[in-house]
Protein backbone atom coordinates (compact mmCIF):
# COMPACT_ATOMS: atom_id res chain seq x y z
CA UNK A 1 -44.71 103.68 38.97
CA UNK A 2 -44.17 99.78 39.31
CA UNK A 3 -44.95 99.31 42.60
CA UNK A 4 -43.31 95.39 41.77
CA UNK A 5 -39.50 97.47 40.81
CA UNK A 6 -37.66 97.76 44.09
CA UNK A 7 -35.96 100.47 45.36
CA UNK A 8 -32.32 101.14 45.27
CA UNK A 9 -30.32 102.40 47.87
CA UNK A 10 -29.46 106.55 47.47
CA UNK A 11 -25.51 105.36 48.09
CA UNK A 12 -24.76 101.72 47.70
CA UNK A 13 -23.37 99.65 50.45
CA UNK A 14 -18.89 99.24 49.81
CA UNK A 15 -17.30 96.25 50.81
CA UNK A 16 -16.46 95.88 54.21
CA UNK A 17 -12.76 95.51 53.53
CA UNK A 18 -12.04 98.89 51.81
CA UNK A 19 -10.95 100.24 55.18
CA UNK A 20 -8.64 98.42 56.88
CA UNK A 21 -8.80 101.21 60.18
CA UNK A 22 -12.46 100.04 60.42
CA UNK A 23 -11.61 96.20 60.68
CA UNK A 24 -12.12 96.62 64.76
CA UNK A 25 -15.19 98.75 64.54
CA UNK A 26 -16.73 96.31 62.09
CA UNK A 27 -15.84 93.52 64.37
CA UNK A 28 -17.62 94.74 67.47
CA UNK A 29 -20.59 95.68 65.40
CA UNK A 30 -20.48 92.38 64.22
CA UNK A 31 -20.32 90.48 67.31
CA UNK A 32 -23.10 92.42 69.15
CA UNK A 33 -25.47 92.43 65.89
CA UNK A 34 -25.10 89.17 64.75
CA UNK A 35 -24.36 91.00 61.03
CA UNK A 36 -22.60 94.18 59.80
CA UNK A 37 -25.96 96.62 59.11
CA UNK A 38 -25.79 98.51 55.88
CA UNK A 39 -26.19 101.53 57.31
CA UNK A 40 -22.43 101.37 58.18
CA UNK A 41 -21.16 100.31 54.80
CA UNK A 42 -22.98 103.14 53.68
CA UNK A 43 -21.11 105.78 56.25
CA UNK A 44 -17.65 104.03 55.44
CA UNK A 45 -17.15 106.68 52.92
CA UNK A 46 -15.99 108.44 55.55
CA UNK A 47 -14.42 105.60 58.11
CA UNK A 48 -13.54 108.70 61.23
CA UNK A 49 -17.55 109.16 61.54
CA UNK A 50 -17.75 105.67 61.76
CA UNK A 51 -15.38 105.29 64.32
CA UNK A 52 -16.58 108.59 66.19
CA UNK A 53 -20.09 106.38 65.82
CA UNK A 54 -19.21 103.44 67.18
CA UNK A 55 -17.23 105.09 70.05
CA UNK A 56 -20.46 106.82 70.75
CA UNK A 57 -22.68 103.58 70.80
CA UNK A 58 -20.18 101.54 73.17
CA UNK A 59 -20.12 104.47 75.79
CA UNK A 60 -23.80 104.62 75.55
CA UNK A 61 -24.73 100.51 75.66
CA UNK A 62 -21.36 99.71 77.53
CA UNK A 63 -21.00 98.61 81.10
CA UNK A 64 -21.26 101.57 82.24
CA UNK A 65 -24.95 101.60 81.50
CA UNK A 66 -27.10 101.36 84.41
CA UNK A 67 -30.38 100.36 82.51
CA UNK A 68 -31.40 96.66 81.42
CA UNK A 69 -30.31 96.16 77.58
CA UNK A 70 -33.57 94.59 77.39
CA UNK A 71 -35.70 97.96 78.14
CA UNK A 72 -32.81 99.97 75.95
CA UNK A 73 -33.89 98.10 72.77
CA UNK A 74 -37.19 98.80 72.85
CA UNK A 75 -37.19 102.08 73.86
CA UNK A 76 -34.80 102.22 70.12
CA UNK A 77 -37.34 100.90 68.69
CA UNK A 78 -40.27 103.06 70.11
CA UNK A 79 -38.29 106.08 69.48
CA UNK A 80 -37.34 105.20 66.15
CA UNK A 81 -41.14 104.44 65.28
CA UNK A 82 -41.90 107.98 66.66
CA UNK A 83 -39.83 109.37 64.03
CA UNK A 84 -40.75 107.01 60.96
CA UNK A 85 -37.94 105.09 60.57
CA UNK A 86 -38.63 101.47 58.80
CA UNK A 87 -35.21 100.43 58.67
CA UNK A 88 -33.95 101.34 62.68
CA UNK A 89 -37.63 99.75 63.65
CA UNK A 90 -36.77 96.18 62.06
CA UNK A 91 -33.07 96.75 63.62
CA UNK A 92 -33.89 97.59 67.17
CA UNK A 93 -36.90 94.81 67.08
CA UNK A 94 -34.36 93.06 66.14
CA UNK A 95 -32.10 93.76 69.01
CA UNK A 96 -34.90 93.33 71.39
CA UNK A 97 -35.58 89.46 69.80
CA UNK A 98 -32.42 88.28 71.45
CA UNK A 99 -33.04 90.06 75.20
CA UNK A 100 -36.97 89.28 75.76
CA UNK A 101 -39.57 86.72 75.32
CA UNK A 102 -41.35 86.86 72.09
CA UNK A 103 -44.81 88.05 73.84
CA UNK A 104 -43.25 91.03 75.87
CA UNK A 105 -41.44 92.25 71.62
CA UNK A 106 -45.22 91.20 69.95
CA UNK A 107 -46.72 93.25 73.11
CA UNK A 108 -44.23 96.56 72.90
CA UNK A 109 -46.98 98.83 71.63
CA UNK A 110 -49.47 97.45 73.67
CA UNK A 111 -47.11 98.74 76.81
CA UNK A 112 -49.59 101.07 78.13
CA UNK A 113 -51.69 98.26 79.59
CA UNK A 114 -50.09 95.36 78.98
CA UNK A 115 -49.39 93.34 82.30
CA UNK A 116 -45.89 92.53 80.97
CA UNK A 117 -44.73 95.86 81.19
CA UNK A 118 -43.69 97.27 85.24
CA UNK A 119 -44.78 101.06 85.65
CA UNK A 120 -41.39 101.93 85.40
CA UNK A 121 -41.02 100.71 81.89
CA UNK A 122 -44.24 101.82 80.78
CA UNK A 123 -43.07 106.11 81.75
CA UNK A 124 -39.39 105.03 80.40
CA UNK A 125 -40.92 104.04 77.15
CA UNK A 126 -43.44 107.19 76.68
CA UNK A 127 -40.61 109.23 77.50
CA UNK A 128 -38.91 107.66 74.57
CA UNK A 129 -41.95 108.08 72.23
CA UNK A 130 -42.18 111.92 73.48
CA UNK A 131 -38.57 112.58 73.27
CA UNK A 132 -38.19 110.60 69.61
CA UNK A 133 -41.24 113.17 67.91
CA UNK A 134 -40.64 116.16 66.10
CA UNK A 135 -41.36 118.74 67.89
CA UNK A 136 -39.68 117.20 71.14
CA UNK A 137 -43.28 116.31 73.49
CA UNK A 138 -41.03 115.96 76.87
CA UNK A 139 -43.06 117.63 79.24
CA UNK A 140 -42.00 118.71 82.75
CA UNK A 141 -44.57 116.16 84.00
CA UNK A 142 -43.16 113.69 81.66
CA UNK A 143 -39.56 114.19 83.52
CA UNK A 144 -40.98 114.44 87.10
CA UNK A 145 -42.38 110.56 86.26
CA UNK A 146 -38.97 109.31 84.91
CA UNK A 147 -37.37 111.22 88.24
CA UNK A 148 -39.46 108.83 90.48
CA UNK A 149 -38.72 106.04 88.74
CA UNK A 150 -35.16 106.56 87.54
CA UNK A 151 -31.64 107.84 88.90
CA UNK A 152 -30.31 110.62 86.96
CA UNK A 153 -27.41 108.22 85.70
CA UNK A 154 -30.20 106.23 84.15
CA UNK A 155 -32.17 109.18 82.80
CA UNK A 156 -28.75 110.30 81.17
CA UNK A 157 -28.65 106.79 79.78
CA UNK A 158 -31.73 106.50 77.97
CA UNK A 159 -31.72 109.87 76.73
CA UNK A 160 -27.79 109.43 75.16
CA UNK A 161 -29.54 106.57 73.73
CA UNK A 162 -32.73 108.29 72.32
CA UNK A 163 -30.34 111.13 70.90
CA UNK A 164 -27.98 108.64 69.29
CA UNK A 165 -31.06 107.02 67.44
CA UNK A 166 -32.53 110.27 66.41
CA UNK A 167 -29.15 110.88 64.11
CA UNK A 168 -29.73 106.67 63.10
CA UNK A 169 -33.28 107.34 62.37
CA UNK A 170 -32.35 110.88 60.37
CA UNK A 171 -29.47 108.70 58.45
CA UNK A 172 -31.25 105.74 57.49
CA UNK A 173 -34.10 107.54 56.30
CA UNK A 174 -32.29 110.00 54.20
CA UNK A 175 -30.02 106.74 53.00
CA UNK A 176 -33.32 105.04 52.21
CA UNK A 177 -30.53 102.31 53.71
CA UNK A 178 -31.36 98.52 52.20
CA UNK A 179 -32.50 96.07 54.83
CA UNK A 180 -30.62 93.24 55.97
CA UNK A 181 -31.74 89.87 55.76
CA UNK A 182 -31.91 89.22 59.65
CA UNK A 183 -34.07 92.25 60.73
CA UNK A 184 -36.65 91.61 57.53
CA UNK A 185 -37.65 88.61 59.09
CA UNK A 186 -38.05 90.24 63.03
CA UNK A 187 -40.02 92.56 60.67
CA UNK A 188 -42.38 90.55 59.16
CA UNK A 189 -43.16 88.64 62.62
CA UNK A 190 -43.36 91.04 64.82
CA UNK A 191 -43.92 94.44 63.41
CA UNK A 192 -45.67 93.54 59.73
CA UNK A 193 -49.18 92.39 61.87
CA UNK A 194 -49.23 96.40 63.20
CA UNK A 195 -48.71 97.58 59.65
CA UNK A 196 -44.85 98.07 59.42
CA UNK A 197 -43.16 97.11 56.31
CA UNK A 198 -40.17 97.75 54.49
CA UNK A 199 -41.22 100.19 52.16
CA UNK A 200 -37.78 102.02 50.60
CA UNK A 201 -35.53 99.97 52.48
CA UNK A 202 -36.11 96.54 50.52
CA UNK A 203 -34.25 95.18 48.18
């Protein structure tokens, strides 16, 4: 095969305007992400799972949440590189670009002994590696550490949050969902130098 042919998309991205009932849902996306991900457009084709979706993500990453949005993005993205996923990996580095210094993002899988990284954030983010891998690797000890360091609110939070990427990570994949310009280029910085790349989610 022509390695030089990019890959298409296995659904194309509709316009965002074929579904006027999604106008607010789009909007909020919008305004948090900076751009309207392709991953949607893609899931339009049915506009009440995007809805149900972005109800989902706002109860998880709303006020309500008791953990710093900060530490929620990367533990997307380490849970998302636990289970392969190119396209949610740009996306939540992505995220975490515009809630953290550049060093702590470049350090992320260097969190294990990095100085940037408190204890609590190091067991919250190898509970999100554990709990994103298939099989599930949450051990009782595992839980016992995120217990001393977090209330159960919190645990609850980060966990909604690793489940709700696990059904990202499955969809994207299986989507082989085209990247957006804006994550490529978090890509390329910060996660092409530890051998990430785009793979079937170019365009």
């Amino acid at each position: 095969m022509d390695q030089t042919v990019k890959p298409s998309p296995r659904l194309e991205p509709l316009p965002a305007d074929m579904h006027p009932e999604l106008k607010d849902a789009f909007e909020a996306t919008r305004k948090r992400m900076g751009f309207l991900p392709n991953s949607m457009l893609i899931m339009q084709r049915r506009p009440k799972i995007v809805q149900a979706f972005t109800a989902l993500g706002q109860a998880i990453r709303g006020p309500d949440c008791e953990v710093d949005p900060g530490l929620m993005a990367l533990i997307s993205h380490v849970c998302s590189r636990a289970a392969g996923c190119r396209y949610c990996m740009a996306h939540t580095a992505h995220g975490a670009s515009h809630r953290m210094e550049d060093a702590k993002l470049a350090a992320v899988w260097e969190y294990r002994t990095s100085p940037l990284f408190s204890e609590k954030e190091r067991v919250a983010l190898d509970f999100a590696l554990a709990a994103g891998s298939v099989p599930n690797d949450v051990t009782d000890e595992l839980f016992a550490g995120m217990r001393k360091h977090w209330t159960e609110n919190q645990i609850v939070d980060i966990t909604a949050l690793i489940a709700m990427f696990g059904f990202l990570n499955r969809w994207n994949d299986t989507m082989a969902t085209p990247l957006e310009d804006e994550p490529i280029e978090i890509g390329k910085k910060f996660l092409a130098p530890h051998g990430w790349n785009a793979g079937k989610h170019a365009r």
